[in-house]
N, C-alpha and C. Protein backbone atom coordinates (compact mmCIF):
# COMPACT_ATOMS: atom_id res chain seq x y z
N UNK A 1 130.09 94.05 88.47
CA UNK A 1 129.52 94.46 89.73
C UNK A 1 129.15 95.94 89.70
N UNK A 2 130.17 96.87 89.16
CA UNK A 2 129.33 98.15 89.38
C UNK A 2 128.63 98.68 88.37
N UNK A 3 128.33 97.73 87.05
CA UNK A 3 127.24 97.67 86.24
C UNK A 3 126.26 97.56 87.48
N UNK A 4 126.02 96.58 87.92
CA UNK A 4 124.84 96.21 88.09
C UNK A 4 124.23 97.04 89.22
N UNK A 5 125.48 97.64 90.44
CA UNK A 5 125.16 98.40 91.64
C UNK A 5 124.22 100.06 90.73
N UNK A 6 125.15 100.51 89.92
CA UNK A 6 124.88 101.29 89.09
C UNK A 6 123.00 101.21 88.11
N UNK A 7 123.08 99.88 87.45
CA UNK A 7 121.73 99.70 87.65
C UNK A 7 120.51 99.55 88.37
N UNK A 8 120.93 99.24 89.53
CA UNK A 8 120.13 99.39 90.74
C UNK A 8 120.00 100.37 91.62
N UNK A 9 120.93 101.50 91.33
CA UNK A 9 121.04 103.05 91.52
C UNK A 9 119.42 104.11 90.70
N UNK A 10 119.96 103.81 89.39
CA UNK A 10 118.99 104.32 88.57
C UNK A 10 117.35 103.45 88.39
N UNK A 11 117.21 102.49 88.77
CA UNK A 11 116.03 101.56 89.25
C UNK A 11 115.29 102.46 90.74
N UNK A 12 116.24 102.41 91.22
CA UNK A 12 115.43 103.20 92.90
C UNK A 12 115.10 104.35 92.36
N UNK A 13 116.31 105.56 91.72
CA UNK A 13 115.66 106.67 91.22
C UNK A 13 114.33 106.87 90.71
N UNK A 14 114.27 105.41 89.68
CA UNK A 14 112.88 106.01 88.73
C UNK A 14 111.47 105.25 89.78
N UNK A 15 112.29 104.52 90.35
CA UNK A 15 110.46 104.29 91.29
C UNK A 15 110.46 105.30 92.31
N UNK A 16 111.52 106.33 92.67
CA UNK A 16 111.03 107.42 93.76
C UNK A 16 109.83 108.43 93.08
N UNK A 17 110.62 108.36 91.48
CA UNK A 17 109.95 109.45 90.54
C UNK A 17 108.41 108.89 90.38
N UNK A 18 108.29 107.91 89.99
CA UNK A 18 106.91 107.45 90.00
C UNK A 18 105.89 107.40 91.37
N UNK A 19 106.52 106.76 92.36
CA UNK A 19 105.62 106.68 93.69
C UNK A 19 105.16 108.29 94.08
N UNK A 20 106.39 108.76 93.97
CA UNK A 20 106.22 110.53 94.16
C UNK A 20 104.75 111.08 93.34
N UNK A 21 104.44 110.76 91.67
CA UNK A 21 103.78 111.18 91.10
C UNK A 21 102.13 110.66 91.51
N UNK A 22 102.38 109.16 92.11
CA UNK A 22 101.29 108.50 92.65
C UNK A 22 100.69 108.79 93.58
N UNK A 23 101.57 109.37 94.61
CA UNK A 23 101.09 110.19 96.17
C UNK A 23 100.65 110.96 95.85
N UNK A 24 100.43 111.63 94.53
CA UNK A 24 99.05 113.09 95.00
C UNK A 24 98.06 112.61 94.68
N UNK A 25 97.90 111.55 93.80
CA UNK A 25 96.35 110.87 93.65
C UNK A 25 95.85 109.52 94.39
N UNK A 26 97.06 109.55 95.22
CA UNK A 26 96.73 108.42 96.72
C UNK A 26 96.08 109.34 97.97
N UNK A 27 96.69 110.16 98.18
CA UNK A 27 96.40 110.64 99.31
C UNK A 27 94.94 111.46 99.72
N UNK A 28 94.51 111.82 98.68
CA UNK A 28 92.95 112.41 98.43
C UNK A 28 91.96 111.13 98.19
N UNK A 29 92.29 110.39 98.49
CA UNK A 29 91.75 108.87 98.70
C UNK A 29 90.99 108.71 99.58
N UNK A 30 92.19 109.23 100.98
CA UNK A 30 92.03 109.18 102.46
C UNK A 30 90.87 109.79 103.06
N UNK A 31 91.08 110.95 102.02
CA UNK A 31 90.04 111.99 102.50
C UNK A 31 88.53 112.17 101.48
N UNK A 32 88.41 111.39 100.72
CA UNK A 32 87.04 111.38 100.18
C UNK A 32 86.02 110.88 100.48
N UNK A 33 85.14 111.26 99.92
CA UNK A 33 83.87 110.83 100.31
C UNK A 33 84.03 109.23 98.75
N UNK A 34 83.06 108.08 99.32
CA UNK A 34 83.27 107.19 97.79
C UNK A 34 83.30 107.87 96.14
N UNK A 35 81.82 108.76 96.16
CA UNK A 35 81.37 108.76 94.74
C UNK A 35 82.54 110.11 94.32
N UNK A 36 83.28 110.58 94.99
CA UNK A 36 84.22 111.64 95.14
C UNK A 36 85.61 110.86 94.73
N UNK A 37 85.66 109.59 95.19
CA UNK A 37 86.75 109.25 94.70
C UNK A 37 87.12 108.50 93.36
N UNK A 38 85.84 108.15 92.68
CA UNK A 38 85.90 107.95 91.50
C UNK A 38 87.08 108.71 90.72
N UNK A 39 86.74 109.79 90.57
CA UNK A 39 87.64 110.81 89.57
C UNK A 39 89.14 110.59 89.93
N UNK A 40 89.59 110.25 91.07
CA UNK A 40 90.82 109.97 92.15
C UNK A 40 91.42 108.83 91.79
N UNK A 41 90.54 107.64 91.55
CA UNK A 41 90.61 106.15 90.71
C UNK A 41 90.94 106.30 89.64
N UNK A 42 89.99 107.05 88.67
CA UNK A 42 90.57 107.37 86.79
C UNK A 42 91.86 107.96 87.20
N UNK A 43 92.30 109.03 87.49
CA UNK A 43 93.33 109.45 87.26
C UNK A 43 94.53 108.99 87.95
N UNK A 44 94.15 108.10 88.74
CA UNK A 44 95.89 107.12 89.52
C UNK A 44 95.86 106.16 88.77
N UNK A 45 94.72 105.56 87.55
CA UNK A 45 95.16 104.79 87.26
C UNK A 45 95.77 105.10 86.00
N UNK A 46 95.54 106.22 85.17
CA UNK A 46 96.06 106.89 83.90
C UNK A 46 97.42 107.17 84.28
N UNK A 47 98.13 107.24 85.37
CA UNK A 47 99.05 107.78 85.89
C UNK A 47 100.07 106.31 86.11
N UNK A 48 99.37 104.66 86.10
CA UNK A 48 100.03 103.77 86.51
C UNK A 48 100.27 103.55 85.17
N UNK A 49 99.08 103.36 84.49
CA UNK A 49 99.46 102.84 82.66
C UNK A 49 100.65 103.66 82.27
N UNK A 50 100.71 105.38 82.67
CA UNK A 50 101.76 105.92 81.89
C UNK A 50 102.92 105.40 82.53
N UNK A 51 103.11 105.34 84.03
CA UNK A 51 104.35 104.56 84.49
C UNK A 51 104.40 103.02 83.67
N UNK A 52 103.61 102.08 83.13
CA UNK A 52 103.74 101.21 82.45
C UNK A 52 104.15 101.25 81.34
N UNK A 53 103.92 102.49 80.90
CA UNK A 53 104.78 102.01 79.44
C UNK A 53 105.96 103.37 79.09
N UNK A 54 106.09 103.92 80.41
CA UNK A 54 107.51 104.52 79.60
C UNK A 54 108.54 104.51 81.06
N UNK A 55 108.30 104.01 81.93
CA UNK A 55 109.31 103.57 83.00
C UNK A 55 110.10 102.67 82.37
N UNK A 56 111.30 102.25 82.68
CA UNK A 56 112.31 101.04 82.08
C UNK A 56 112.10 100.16 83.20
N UNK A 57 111.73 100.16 84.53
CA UNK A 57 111.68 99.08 85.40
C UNK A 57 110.33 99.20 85.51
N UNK A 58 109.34 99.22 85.29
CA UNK A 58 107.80 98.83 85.40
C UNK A 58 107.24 98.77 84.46
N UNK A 59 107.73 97.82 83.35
CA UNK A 59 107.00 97.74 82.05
C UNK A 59 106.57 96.25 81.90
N UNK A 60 106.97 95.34 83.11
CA UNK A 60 106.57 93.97 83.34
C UNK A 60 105.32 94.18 83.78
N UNK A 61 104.82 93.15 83.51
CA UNK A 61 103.25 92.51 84.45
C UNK A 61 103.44 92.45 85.27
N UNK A 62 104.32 91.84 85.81
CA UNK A 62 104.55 91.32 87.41
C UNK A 62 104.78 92.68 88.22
N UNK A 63 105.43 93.76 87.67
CA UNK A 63 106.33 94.84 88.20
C UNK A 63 104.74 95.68 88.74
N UNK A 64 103.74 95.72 87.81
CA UNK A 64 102.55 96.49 87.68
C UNK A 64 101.89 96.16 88.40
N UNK A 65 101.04 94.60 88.48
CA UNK A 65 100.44 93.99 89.56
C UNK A 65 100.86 94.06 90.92
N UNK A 66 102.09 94.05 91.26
CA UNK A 66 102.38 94.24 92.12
C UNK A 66 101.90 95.87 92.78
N UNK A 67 102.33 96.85 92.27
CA UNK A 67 102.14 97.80 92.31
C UNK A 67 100.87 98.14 92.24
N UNK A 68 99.77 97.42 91.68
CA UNK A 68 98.18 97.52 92.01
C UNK A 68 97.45 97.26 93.38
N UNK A 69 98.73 95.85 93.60
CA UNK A 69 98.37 94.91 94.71
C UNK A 69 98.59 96.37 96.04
N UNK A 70 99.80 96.61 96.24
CA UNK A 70 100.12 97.61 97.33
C UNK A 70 99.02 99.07 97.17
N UNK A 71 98.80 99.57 95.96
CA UNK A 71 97.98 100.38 96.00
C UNK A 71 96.82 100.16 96.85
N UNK A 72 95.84 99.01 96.29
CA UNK A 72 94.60 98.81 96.43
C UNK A 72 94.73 98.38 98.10
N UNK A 73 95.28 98.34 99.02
CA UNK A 73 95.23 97.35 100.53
C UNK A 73 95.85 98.73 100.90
């Protein structure tokens, strides 16, 4: 049990660390013009691949899609 509470300790940590890194290239979203947000698109999404492959809890498909799904709506 406190394996696992303990794993689910350090799980919340690393998605604060990531969502945190995602909110500066979400939020200039709000405020662009379209052809302005292109550059805003490349770089949140260079920013999800790197959370994909060196996060320990978002290295699933499912974990990622998801995380596209909430982005994009």
């Amino acid at each position: 049990m406190d394996s696992r509470v303990t794993d689910q300790f350090h799980e919340a940590k690393d998605n604060i660390r990531y969502m945190y890194a995602l909110k500066k290239f979400c939020e200039p979203l709000y405020k662009c013009d379209p052809p302005t947000m292109i550059t805003h698109i490349d770089s949140m999404m260079y920013v999800i691949r790197t959370i994909h492959t060196s996060s320990r809890y978002f290295n699933t498909c499912e974990k990622v899609t998801a995380l596209l799904v909430k982005v994009s709506c």
